[in-house]
C-alpha atoms as a PDB file:
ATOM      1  CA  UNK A   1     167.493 -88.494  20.971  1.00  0.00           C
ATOM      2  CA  UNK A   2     171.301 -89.387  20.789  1.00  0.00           C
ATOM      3  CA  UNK A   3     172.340 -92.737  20.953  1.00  0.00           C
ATOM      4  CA  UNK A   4     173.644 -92.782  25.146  1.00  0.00           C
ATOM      5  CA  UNK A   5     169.897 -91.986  25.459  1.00  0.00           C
ATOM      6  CA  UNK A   6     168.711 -94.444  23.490  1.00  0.00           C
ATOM      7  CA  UNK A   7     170.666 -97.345  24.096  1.00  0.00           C
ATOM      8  CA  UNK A   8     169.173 -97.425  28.344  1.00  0.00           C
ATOM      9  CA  UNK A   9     165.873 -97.068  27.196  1.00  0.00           C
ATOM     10  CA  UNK A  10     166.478-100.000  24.502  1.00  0.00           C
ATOM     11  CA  UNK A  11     167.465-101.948  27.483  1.00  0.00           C
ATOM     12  CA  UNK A  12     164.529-101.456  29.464  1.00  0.00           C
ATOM     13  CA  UNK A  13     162.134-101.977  26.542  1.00  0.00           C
ATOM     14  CA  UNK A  14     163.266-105.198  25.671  1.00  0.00           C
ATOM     15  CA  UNK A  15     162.639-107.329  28.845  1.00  0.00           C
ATOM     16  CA  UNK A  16     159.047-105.371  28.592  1.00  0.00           C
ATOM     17  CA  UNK A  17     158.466-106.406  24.764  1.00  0.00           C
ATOM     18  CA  UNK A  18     159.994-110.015  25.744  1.00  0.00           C
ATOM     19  CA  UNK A  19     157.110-110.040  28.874  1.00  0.00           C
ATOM     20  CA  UNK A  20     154.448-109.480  26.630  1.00  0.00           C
ATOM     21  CA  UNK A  21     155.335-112.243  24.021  1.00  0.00           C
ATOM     22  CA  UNK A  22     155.668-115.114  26.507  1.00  0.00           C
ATOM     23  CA  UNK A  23     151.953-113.843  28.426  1.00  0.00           C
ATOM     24  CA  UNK A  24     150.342-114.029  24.474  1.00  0.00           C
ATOM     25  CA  UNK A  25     152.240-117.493  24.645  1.00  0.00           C
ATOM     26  CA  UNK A  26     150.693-118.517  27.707  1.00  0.00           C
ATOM     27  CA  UNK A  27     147.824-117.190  26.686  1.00  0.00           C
ATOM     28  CA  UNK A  28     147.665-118.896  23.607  1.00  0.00           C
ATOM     29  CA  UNK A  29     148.639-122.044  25.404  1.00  0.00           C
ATOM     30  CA  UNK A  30     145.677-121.564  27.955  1.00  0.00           C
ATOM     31  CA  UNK A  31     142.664-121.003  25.767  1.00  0.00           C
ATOM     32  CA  UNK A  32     143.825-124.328  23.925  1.00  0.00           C
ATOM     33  CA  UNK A  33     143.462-126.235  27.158  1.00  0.00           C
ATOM     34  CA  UNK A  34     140.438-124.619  28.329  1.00  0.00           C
ATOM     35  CA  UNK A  35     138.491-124.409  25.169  1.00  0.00           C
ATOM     36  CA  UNK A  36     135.690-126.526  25.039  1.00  0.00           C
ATOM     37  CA  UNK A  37     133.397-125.686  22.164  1.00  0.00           C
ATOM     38  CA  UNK A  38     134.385-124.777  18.604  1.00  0.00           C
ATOM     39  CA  UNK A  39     132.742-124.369  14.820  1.00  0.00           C
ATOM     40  CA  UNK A  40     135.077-126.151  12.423  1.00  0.00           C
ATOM     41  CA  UNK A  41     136.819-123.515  10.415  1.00  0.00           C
ATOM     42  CA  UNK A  42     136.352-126.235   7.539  1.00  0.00           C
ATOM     43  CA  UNK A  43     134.336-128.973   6.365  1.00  0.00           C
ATOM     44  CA  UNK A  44     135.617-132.515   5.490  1.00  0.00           C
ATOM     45  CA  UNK A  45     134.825-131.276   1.826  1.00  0.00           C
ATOM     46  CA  UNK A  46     132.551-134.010   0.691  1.00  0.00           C
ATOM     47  CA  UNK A  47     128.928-131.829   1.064  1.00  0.00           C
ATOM     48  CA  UNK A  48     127.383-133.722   3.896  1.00  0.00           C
ATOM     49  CA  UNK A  49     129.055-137.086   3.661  1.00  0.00           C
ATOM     50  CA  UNK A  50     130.764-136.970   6.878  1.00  0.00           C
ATOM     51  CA  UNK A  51     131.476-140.512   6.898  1.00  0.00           C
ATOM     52  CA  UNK A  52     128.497-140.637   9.606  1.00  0.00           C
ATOM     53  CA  UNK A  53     128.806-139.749  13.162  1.00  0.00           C
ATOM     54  CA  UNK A  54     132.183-141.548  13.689  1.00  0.00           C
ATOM     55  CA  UNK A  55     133.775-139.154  10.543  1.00  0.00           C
ATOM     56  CA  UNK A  56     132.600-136.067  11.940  1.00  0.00           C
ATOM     57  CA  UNK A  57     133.711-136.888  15.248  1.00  0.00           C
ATOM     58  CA  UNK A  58     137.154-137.813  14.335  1.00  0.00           C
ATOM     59  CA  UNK A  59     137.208-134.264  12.041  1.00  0.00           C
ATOM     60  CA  UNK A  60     136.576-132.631  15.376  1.00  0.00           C
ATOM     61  CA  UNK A  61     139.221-134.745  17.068  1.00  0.00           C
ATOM     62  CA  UNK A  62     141.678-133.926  14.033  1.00  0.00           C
ATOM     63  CA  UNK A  63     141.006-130.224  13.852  1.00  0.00           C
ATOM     64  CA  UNK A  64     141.146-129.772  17.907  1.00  0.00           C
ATOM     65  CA  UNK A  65     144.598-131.384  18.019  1.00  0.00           C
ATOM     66  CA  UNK A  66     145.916-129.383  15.259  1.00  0.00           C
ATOM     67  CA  UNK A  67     145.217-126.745  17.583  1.00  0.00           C
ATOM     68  CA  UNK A  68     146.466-128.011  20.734  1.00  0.00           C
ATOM     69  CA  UNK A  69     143.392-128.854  22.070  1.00  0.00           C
ATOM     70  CA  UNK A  70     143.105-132.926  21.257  1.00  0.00           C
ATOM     71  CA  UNK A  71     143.831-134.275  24.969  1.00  0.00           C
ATOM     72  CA  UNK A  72     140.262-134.017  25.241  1.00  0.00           C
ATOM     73  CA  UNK A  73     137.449-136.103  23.503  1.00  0.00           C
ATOM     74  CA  UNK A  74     135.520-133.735  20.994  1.00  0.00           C
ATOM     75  CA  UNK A  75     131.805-134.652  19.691  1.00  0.00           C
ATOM     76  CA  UNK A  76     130.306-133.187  16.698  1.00  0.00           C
ATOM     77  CA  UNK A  77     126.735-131.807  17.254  1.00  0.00           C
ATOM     78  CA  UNK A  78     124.656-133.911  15.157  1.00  0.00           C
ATOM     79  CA  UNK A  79     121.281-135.998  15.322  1.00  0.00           C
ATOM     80  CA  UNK A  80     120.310-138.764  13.201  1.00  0.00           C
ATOM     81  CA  UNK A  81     117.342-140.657  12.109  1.00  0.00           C
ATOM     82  CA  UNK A  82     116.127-143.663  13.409  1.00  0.00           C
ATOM     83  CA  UNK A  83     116.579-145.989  10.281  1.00  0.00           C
ATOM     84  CA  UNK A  84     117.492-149.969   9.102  1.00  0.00           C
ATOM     85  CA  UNK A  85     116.690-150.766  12.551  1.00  0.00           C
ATOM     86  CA  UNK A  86     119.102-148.417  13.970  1.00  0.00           C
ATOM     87  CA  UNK A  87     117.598-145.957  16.762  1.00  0.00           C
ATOM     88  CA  UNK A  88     117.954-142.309  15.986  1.00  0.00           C
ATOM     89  CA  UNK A  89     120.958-140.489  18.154  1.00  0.00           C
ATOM     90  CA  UNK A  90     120.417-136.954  19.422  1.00  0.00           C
ATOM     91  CA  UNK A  91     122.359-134.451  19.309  1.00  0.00           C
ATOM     92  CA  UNK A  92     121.936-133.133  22.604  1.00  0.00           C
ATOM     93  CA  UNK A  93     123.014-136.602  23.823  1.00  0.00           C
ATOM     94  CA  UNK A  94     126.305-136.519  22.551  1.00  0.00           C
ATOM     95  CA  UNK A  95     127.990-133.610  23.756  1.00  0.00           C
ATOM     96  CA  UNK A  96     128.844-133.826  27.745  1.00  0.00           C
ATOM     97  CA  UNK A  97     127.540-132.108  30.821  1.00  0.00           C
ATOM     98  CA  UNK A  98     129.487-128.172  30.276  1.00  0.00           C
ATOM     99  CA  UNK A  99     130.272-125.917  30.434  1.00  0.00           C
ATOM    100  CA  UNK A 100     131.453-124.520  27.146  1.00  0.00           C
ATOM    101  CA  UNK A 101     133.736-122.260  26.349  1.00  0.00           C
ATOM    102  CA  UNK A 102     135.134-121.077  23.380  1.00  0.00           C
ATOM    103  CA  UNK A 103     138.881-120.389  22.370  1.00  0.00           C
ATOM    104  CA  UNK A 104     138.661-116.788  24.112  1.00  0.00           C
ATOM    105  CA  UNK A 105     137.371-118.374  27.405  1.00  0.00           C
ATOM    106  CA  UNK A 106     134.362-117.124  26.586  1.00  0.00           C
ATOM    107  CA  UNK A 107     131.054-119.140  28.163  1.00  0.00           C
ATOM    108  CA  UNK A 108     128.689-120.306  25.750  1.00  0.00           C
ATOM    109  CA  UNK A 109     126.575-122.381  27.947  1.00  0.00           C
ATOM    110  CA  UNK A 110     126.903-123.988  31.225  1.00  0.00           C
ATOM    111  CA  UNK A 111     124.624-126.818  30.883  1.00  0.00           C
ATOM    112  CA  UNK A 112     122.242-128.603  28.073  1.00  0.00           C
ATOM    113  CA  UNK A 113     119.333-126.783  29.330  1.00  0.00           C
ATOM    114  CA  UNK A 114     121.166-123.245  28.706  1.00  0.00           C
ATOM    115  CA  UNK A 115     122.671-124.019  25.745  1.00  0.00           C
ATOM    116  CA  UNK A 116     119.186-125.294  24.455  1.00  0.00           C
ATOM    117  CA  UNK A 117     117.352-122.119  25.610  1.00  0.00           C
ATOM    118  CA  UNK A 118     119.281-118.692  26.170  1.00  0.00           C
ATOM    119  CA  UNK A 119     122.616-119.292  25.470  1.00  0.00           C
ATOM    120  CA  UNK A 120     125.588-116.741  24.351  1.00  0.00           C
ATOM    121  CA  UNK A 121     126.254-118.304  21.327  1.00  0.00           C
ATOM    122  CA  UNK A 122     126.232-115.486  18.092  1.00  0.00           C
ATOM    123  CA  UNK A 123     128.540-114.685  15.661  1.00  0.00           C
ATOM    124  CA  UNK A 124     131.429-112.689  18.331  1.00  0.00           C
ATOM    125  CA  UNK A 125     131.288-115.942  20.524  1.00  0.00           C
ATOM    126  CA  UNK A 126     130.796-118.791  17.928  1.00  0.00           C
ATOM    127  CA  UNK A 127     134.873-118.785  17.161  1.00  0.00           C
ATOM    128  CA  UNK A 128     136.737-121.613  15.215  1.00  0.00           C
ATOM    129  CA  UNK A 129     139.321-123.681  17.010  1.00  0.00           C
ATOM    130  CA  UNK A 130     142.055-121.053  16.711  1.00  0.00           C
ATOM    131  CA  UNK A 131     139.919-118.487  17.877  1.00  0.00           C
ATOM    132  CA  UNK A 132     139.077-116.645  14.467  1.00  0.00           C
ATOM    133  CA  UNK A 133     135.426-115.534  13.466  1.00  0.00           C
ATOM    134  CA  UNK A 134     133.361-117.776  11.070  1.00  0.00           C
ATOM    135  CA  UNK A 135     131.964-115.578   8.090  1.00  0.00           C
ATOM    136  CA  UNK A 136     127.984-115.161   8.602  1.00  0.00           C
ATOM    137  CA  UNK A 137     125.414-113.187   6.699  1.00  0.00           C
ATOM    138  CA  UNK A 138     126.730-110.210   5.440  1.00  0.00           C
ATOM    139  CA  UNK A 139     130.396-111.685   4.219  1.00  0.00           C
ATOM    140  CA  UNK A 140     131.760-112.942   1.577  1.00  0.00           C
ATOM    141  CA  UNK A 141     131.356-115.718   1.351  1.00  0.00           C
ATOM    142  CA  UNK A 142     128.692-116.409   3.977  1.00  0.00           C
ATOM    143  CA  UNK A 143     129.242-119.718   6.278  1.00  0.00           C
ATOM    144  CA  UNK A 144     126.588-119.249   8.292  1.00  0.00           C
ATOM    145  CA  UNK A 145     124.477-122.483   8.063  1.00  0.00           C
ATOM    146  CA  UNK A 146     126.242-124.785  10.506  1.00  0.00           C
ATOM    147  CA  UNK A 147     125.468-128.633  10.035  1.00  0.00           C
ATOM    148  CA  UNK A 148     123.307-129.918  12.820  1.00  0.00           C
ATOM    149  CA  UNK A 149     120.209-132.153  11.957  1.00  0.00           C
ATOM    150  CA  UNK A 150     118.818-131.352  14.891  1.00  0.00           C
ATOM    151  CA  UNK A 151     115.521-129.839  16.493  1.00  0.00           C
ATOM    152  CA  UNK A 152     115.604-126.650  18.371  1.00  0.00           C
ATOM    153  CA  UNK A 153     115.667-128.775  21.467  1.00  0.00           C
ATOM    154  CA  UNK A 154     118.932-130.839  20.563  1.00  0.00           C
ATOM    155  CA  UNK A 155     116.974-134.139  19.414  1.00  0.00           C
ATOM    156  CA  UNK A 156     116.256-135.940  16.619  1.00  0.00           C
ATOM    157  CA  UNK A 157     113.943-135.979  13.760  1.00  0.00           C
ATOM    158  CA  UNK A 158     111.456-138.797  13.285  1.00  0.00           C
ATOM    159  CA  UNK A 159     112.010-141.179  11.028  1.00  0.00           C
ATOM    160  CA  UNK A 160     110.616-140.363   7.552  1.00  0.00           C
ATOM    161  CA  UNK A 161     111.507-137.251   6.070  1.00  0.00           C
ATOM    162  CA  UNK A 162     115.500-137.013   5.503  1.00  0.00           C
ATOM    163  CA  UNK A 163     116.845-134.625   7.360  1.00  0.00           C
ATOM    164  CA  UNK A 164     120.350-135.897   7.743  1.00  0.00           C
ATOM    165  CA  UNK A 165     121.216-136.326   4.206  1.00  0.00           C
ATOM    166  CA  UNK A 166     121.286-140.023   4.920  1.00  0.00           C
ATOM    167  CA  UNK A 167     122.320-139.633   8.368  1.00  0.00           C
ATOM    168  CA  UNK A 168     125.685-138.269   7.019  1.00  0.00           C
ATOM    169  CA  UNK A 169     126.522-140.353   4.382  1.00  0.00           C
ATOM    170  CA  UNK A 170     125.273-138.567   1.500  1.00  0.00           C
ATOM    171  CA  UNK A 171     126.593-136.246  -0.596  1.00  0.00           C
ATOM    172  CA  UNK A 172     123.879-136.451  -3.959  1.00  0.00           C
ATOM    173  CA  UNK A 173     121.501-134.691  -5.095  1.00  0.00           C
ATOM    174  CA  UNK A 174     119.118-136.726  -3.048  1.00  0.00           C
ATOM    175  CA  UNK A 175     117.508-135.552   0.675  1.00  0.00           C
ATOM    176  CA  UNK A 176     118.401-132.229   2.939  1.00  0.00           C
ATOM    177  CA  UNK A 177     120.533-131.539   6.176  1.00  0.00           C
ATOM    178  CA  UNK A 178     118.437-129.582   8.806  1.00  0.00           C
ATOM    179  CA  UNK A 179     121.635-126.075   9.238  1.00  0.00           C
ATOM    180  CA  UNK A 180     121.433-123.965  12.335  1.00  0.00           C
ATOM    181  CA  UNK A 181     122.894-120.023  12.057  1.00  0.00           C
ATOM    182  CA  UNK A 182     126.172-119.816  13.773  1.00  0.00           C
ATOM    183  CA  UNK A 183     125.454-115.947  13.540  1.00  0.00           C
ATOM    184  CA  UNK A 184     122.036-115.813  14.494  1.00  0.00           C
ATOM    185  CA  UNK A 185     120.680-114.034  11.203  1.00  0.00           C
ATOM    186  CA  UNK A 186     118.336-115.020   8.344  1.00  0.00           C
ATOM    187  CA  UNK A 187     116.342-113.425   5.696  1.00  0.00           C
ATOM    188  CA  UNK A 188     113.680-112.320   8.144  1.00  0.00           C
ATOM    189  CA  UNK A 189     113.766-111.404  12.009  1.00  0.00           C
ATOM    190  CA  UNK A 190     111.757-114.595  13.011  1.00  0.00           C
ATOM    191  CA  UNK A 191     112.565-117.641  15.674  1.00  0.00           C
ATOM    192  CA  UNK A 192     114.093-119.935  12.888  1.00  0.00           C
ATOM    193  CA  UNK A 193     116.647-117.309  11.510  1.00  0.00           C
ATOM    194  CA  UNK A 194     117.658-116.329  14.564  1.00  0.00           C
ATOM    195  CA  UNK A 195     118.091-120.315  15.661  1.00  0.00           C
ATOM    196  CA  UNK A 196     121.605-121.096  16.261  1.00  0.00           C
ATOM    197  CA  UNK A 197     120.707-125.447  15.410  1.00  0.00           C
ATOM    198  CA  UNK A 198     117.582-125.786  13.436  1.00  0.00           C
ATOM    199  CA  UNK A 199     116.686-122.921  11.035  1.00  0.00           C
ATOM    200  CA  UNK A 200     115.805-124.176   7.860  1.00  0.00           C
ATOM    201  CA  UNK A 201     117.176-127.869   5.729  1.00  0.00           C
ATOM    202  CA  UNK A 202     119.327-127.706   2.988  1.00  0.00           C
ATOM    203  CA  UNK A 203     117.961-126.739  -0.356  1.00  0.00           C
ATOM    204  CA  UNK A 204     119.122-128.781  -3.479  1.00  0.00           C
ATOM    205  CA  UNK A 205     120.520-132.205  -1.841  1.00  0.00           C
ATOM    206  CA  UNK A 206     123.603-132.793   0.134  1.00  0.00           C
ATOM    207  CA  UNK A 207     126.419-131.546  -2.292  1.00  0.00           C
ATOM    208  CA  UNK A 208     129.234-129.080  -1.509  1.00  0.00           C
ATOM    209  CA  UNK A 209     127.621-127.028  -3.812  1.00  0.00           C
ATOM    210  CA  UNK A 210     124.295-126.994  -2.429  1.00  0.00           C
ATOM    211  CA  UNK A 211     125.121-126.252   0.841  1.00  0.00           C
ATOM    212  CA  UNK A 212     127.395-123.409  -0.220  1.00  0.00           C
ATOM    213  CA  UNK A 213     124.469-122.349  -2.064  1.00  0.00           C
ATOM    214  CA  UNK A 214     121.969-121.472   0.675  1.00  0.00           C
ATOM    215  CA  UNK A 215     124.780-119.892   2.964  1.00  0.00           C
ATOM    216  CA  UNK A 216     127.223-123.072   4.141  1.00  0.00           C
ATOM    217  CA  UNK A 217     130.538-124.415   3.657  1.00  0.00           C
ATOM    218  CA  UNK A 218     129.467-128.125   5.310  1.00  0.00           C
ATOM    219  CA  UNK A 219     130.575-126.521   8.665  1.00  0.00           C
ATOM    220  CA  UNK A 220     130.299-127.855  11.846  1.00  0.00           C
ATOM    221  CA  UNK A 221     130.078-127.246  16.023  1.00  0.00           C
ATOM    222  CA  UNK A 222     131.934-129.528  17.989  1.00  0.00           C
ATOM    223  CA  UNK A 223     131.681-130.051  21.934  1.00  0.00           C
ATOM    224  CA  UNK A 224     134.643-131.336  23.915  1.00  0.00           C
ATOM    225  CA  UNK A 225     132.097-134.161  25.769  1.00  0.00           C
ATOM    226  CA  UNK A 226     134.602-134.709  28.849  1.00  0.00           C
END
């Protein structure tokens, strides 16, 4: 091609190339504003000390703004245990009406009873708050056991047995931290492996290293509850 050929078709290519940036720009800017549902793409580092319900909310609040999402008010999904007089919280309570969406505008739920029976949350929908996959069973490393606390049906545990690693102040050796599977996988094809907020507890206490142990990172799903 010689260069009077080129240089017209130059012309006409950049307005085209230009057109395309600013719709991914849009884009971008439009799945932060509608995105109501994320899994943290970290934890606040400290095992399952969140700093209670208040920490973990603000590290939603935090990670949401960072990705031009914070005009809203984000909730972490997490129970805890009636204890000290305090009456337990459920999770299921925290969260809003719906529907969710993820940062691909893709539904996860449109109400608590959906998202509490036969939702569309798996590994291709269960995106962090830019949009990227979490890793899940099968990567290295796995992140897969997502923080909850929770029963399948989005409440809370009785008091007694921890399962809230000291309602999310603990990071010891010391209780467990009921984990759901953000990719809907376990060891074995059963109801708990395949349960996206109450699959198994933590195994070895409330550590980073124990939760990265069985499959976690001290991950989290967060709800914008407005």
């Amino acid at each position: 091609m010689n260069q009077a050929t080129r240089a017209p078709l130059l012309a006409l290519a950049l307005p085209f190339a230009l057109g395309l940036g600013a719709c991914a720009e849009l884009r971008g800017e439009r799945d932060a504003n509608d995105m109501t549902f994320f899994v943290t793409s970290a934890g606040p580092g400290n095992g399952a000390d969140l700093g209670g319900l208040a920490g973990a909310d603000r590290h939603c609040q935090q990670l949401a703004a960072a990705a031009g999402a914070g005009d809203r008010t984000w909730r972490a999904y997490l129970s805890t245990q009636a204890t000290g007089g305090q009456p337990a919280v459920a999770a299921r309570d925290r969260i809003g009406a719906g529907p969710w969406q993820n940062a691909d505008g893709v539904a996860i739920a449109h109400d608590l009873d959906e998202l509490h029976g036969d939702n569309r949350l798996d590994k291709a929908s269960a995106l962090d708050e830019s949009g990227a996959l979490v890793n899940g069973r099968g990567d290295t490393p796995n992140r897969h056991d997502i923080l909850t606390g929770t029963q399948p049906d989005g409440t809370a545990f009785p008091a007694g047995e921890d399962r809230t690693c000291g309602n999310w102040t603990s990071s010891g050796a010391e209780g467990a931290a009921m984990v759901g599977h953000h990719d809907r996988m376990g060891l074995r094809d059963d109801a708990p492996s395949r349960s996206w907020n109450a699959s198994h507890p933590s195994r070895g206490g409330c550590s980073q290293a124990a939760l990265q142990g069985t499959g976690g990172d001290g991950l989290l799903y967060c709800f914008a509850a407005d």
